[in-house]
PDB file of N, CA and C in Angstrom:
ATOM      1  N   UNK A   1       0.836  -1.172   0.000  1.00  0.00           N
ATOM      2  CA  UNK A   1       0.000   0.000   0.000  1.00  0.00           C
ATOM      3  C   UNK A   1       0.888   1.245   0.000  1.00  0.00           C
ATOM      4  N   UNK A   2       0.841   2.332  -0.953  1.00  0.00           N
ATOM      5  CA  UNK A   2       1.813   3.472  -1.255  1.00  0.00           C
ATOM      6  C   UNK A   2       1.094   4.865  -0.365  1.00  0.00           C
ATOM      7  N   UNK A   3       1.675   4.759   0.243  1.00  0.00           N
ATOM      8  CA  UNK A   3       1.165   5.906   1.646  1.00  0.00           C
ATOM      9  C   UNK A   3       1.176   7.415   0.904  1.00  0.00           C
ATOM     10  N   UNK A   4       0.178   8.487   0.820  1.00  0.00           N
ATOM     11  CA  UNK A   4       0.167   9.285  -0.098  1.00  0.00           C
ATOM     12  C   UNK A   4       1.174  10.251   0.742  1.00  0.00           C
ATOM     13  N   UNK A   5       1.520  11.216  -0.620  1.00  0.00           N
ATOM     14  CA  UNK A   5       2.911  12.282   0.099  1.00  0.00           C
ATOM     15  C   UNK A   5       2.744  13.429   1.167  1.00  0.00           C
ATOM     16  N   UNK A   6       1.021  13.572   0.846  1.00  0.00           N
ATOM     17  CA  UNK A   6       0.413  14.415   1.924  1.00  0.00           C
ATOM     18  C   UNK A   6       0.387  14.416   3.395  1.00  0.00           C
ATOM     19  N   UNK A   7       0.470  12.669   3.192  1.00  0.00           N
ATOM     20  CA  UNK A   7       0.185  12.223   4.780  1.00  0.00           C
ATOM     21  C   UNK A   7       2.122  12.767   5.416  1.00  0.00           C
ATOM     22  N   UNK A   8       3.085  12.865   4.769  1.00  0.00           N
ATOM     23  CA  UNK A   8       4.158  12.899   5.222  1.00  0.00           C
ATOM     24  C   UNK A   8       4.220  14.511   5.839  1.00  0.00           C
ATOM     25  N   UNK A   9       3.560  15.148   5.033  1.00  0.00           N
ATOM     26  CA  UNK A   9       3.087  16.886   5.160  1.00  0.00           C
ATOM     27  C   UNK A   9       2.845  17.001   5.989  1.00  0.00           C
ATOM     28  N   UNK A  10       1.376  16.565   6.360  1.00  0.00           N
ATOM     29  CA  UNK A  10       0.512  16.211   7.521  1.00  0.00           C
ATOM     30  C   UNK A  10       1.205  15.994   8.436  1.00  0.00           C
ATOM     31  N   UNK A  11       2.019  14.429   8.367  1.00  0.00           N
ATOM     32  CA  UNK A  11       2.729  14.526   9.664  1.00  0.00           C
ATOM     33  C   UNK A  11       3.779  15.431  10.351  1.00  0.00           C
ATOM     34  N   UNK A  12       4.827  15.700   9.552  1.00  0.00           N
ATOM     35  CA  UNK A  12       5.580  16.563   9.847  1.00  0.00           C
ATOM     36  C   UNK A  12       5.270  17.876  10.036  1.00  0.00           C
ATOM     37  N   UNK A  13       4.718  18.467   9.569  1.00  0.00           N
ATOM     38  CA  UNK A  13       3.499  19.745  10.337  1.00  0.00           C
ATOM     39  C   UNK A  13       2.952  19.438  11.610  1.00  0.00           C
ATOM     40  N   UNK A  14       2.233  18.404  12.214  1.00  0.00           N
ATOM     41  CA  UNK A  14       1.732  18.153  13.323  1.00  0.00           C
ATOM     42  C   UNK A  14       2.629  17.952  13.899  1.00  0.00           C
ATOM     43  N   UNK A  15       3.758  17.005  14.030  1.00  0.00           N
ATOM     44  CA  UNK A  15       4.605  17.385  14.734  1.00  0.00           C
ATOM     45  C   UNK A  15       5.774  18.315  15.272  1.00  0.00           C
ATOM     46  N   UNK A  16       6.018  19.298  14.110  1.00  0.00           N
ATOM     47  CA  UNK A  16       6.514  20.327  14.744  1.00  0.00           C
ATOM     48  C   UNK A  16       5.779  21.522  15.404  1.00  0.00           C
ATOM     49  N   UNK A  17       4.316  21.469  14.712  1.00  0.00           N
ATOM     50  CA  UNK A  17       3.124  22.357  15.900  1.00  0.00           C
ATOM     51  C   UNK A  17       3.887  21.969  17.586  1.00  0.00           C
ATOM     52  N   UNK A  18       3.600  20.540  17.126  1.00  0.00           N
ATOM     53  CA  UNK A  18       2.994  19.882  18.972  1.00  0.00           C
ATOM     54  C   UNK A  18       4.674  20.232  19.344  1.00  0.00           C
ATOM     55  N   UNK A  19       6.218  20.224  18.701  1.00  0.00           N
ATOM     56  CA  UNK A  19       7.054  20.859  19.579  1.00  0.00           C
ATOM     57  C   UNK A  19       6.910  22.044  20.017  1.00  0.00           C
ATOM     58  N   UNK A  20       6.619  23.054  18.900  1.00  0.00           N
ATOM     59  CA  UNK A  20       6.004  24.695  19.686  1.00  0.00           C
ATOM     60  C   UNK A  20       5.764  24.587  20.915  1.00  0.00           C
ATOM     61  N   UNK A  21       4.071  23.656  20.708  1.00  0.00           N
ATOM     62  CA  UNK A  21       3.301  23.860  22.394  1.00  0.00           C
ATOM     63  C   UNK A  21       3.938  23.149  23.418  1.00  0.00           C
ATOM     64  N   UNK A  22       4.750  21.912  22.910  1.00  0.00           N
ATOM     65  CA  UNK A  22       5.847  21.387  24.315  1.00  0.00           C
ATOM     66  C   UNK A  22       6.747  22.510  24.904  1.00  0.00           C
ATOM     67  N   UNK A  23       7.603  23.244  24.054  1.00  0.00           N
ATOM     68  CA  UNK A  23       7.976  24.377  24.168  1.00  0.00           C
ATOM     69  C   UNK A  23       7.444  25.482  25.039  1.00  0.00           C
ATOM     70  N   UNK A  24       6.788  25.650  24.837  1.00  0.00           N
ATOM     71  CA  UNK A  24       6.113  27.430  25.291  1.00  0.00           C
ATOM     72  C   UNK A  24       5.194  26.478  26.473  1.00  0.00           C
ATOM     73  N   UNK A  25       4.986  25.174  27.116  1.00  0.00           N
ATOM     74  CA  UNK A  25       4.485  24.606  28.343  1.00  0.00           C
ATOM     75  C   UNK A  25       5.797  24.491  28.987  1.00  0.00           C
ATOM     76  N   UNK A  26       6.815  24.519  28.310  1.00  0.00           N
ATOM     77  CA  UNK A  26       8.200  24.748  29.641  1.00  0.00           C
ATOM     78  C   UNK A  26       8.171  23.163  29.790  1.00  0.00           C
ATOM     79  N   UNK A  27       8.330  21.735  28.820  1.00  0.00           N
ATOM     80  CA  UNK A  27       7.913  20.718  28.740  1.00  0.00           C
ATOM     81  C   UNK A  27       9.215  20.169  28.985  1.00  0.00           C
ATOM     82  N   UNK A  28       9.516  18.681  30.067  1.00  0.00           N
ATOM     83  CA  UNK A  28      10.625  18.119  30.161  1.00  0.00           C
ATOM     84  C   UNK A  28      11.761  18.103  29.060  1.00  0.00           C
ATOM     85  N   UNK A  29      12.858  18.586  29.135  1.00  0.00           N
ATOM     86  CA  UNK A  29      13.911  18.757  28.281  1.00  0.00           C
ATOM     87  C   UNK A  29      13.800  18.086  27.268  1.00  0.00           C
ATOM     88  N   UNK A  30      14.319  16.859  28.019  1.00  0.00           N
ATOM     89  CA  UNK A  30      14.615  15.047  27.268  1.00  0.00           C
ATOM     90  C   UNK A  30      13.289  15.260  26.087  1.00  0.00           C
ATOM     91  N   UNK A  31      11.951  15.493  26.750  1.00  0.00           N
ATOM     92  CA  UNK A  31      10.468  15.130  25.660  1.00  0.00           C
ATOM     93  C   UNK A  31      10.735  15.908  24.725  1.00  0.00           C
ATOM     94  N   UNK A  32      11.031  17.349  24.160  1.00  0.00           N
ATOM     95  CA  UNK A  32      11.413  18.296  23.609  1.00  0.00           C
ATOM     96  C   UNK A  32      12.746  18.027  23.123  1.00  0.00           C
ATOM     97  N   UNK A  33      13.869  17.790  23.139  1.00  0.00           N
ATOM     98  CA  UNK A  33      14.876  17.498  21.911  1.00  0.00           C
ATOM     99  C   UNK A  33      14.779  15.696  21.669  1.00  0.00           C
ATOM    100  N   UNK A  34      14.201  14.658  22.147  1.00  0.00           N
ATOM    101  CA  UNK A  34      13.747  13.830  21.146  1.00  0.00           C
ATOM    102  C   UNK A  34      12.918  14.060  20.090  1.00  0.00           C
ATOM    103  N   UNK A  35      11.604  14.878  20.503  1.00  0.00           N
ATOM    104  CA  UNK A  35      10.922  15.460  19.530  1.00  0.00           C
ATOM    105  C   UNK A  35      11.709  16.305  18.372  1.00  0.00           C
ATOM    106  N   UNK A  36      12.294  17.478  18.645  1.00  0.00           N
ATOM    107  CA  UNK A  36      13.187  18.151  18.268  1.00  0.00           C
ATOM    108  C   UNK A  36      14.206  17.423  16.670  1.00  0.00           C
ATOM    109  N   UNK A  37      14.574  15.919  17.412  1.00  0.00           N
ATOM    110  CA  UNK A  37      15.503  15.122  16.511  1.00  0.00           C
ATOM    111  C   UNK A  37      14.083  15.104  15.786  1.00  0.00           C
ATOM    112  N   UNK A  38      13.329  14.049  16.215  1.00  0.00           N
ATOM    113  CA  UNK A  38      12.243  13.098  15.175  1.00  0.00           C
ATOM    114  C   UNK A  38      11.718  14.066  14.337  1.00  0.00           C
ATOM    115  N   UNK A  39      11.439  15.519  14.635  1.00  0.00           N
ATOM    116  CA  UNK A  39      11.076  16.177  13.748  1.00  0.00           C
ATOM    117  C   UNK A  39      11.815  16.833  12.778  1.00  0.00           C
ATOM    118  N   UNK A  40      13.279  17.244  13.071  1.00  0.00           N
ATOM    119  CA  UNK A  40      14.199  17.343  11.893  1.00  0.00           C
ATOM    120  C   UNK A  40      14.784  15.925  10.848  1.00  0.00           C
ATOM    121  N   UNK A  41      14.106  14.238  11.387  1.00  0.00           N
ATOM    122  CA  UNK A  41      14.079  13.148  10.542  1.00  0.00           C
ATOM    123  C   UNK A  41      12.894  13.210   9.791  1.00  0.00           C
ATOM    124  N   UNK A  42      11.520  13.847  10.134  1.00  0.00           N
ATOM    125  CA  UNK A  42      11.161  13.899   9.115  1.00  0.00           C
ATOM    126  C   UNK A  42      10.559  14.720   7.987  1.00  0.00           C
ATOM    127  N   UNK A  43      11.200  15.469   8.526  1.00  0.00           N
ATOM    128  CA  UNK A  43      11.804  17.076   7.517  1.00  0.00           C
ATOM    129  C   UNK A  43      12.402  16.481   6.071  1.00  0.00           C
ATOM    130  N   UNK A  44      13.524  15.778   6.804  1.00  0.00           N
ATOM    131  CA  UNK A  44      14.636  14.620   5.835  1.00  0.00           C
ATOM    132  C   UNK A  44      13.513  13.977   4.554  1.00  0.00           C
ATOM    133  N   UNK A  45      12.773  13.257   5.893  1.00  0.00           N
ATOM    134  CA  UNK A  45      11.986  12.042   5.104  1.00  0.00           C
ATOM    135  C   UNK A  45      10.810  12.877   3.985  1.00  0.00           C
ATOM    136  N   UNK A  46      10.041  13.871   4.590  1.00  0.00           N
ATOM    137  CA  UNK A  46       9.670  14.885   3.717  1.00  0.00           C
ATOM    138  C   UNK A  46       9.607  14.971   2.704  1.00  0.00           C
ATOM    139  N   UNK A  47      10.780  15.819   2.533  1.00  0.00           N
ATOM    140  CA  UNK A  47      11.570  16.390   1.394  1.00  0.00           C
ATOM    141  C   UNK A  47      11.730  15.138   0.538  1.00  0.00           C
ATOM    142  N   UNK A  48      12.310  14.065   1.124  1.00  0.00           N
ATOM    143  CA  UNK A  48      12.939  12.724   0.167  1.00  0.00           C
ATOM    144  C   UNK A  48      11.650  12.669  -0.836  1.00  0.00           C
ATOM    145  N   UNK A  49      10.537  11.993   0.267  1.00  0.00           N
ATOM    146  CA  UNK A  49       9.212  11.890  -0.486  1.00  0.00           C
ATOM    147  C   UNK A  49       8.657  12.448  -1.612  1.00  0.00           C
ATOM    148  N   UNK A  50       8.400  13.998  -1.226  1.00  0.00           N
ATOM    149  CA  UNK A  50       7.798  15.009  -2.191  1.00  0.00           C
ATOM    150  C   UNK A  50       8.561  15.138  -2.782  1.00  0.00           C
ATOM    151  N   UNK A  51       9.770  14.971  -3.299  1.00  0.00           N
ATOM    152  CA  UNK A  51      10.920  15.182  -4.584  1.00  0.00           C
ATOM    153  C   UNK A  51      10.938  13.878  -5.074  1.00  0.00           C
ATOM    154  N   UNK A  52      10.408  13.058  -4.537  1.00  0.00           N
ATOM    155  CA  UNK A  52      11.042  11.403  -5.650  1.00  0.00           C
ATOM    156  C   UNK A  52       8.844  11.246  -6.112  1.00  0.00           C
ATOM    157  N   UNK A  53       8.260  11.931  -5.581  1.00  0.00           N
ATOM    158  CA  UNK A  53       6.953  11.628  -5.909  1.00  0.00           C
ATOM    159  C   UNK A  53       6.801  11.392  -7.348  1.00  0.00           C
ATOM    160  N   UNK A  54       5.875  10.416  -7.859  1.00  0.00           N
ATOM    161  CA  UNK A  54       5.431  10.737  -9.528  1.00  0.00           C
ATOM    162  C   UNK A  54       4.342  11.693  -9.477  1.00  0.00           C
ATOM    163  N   UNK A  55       4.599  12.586  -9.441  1.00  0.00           N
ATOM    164  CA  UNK A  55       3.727  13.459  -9.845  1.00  0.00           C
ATOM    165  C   UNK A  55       3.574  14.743 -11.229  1.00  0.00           C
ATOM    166  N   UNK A  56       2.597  14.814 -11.868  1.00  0.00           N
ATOM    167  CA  UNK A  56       2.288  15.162 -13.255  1.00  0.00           C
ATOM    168  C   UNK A  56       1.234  16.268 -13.544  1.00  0.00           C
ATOM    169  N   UNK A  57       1.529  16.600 -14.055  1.00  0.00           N
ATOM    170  CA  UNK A  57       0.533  17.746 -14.000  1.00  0.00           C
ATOM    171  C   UNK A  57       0.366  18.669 -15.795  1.00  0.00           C
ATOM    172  N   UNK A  58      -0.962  18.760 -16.273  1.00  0.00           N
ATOM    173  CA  UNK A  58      -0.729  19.391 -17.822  1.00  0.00           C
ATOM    174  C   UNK A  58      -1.148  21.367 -17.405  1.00  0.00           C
ATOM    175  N   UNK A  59      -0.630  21.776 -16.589  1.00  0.00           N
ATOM    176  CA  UNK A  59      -0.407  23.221 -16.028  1.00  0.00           C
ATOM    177  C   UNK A  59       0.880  23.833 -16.904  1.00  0.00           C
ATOM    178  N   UNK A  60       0.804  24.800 -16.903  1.00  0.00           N
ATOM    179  CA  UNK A  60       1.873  25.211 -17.705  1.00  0.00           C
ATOM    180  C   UNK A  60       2.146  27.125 -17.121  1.00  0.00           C
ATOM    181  N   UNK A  61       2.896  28.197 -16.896  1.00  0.00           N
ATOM    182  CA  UNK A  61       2.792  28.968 -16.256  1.00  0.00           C
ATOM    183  C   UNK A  61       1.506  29.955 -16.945  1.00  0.00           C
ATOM    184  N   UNK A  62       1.770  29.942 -18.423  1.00  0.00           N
ATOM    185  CA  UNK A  62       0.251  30.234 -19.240  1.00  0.00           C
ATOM    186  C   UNK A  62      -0.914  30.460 -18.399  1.00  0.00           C
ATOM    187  N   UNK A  63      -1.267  29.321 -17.382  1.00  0.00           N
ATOM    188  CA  UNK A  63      -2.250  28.962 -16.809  1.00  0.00           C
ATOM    189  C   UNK A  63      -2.482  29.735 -15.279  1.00  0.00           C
ATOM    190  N   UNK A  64      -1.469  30.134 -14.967  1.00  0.00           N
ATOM    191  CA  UNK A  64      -1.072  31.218 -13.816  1.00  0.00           C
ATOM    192  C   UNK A  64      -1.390  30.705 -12.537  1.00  0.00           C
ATOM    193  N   UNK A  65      -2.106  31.071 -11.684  1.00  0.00           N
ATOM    194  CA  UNK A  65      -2.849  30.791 -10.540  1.00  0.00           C
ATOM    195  C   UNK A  65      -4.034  30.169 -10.483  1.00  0.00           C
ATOM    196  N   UNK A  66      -4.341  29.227 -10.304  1.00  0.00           N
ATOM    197  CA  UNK A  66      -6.012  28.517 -10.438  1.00  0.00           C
ATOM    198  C   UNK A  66      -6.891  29.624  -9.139  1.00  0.00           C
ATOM    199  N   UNK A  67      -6.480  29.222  -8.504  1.00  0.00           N
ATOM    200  CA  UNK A  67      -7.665  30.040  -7.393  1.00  0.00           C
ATOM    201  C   UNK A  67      -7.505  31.329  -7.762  1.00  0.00           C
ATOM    202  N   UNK A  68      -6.793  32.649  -8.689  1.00  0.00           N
ATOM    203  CA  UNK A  68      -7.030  33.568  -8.939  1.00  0.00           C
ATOM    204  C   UNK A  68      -6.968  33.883 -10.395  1.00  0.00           C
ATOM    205  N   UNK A  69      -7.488  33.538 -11.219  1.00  0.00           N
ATOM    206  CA  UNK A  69      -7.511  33.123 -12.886  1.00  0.00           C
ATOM    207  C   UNK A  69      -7.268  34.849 -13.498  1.00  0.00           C
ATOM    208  N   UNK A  70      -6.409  35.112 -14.405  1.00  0.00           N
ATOM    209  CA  UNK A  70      -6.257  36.585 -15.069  1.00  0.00           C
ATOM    210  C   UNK A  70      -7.139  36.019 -16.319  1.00  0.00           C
ATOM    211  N   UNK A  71      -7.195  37.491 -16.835  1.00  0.00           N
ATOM    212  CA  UNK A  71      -8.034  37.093 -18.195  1.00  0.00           C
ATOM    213  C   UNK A  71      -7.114  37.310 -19.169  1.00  0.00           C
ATOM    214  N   UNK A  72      -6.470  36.330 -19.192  1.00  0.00           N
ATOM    215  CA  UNK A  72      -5.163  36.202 -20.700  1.00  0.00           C
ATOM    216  C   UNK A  72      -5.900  36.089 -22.472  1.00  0.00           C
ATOM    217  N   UNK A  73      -5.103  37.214 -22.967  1.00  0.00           N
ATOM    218  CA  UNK A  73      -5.821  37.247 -23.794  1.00  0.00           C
ATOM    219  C   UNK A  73      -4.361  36.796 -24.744  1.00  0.00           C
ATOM    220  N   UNK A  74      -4.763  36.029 -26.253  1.00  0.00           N
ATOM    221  CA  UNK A  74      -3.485  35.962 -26.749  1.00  0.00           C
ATOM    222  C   UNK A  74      -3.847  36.820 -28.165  1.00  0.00           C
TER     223      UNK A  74
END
């Protein structure tokens, strides 16, 4: 089963939120730079993911912004 690249997003976003709030609760050292590591591994893992993804797309810069469309005239 090919785990989608989002979920790696997802995760690594949630877990560097939840270091913030360990952080700013003044949270046991040790809990906060294990976190700290695991979240700069999957920063790593991340990046690996979303750059080796197959992903395709028939967009071209022509096409500009979808959520704010210009009126290109040729």
């Amino acid at each position: 089963m090919k785990i989608p690249v989002m979920f790696y997003v997802a995760l690594t976003t949630f877990l560097l939120v939840l270091l913030t709030i360990m952080v700013s609760m003044n949270m046991v050292f040790t809990w906060v730079f294990y976190t700290m590591c695991l979240g700069q591994l999957m920063v790593v893992v991340m990046v690996f993911k979303v750059l080796r993804d197959k992903y395709t797309t028939d967009k071209t810069f022509e096409n500009f912004y979808e959520d704010k469309p210009i009126n290109y005239r040729k």
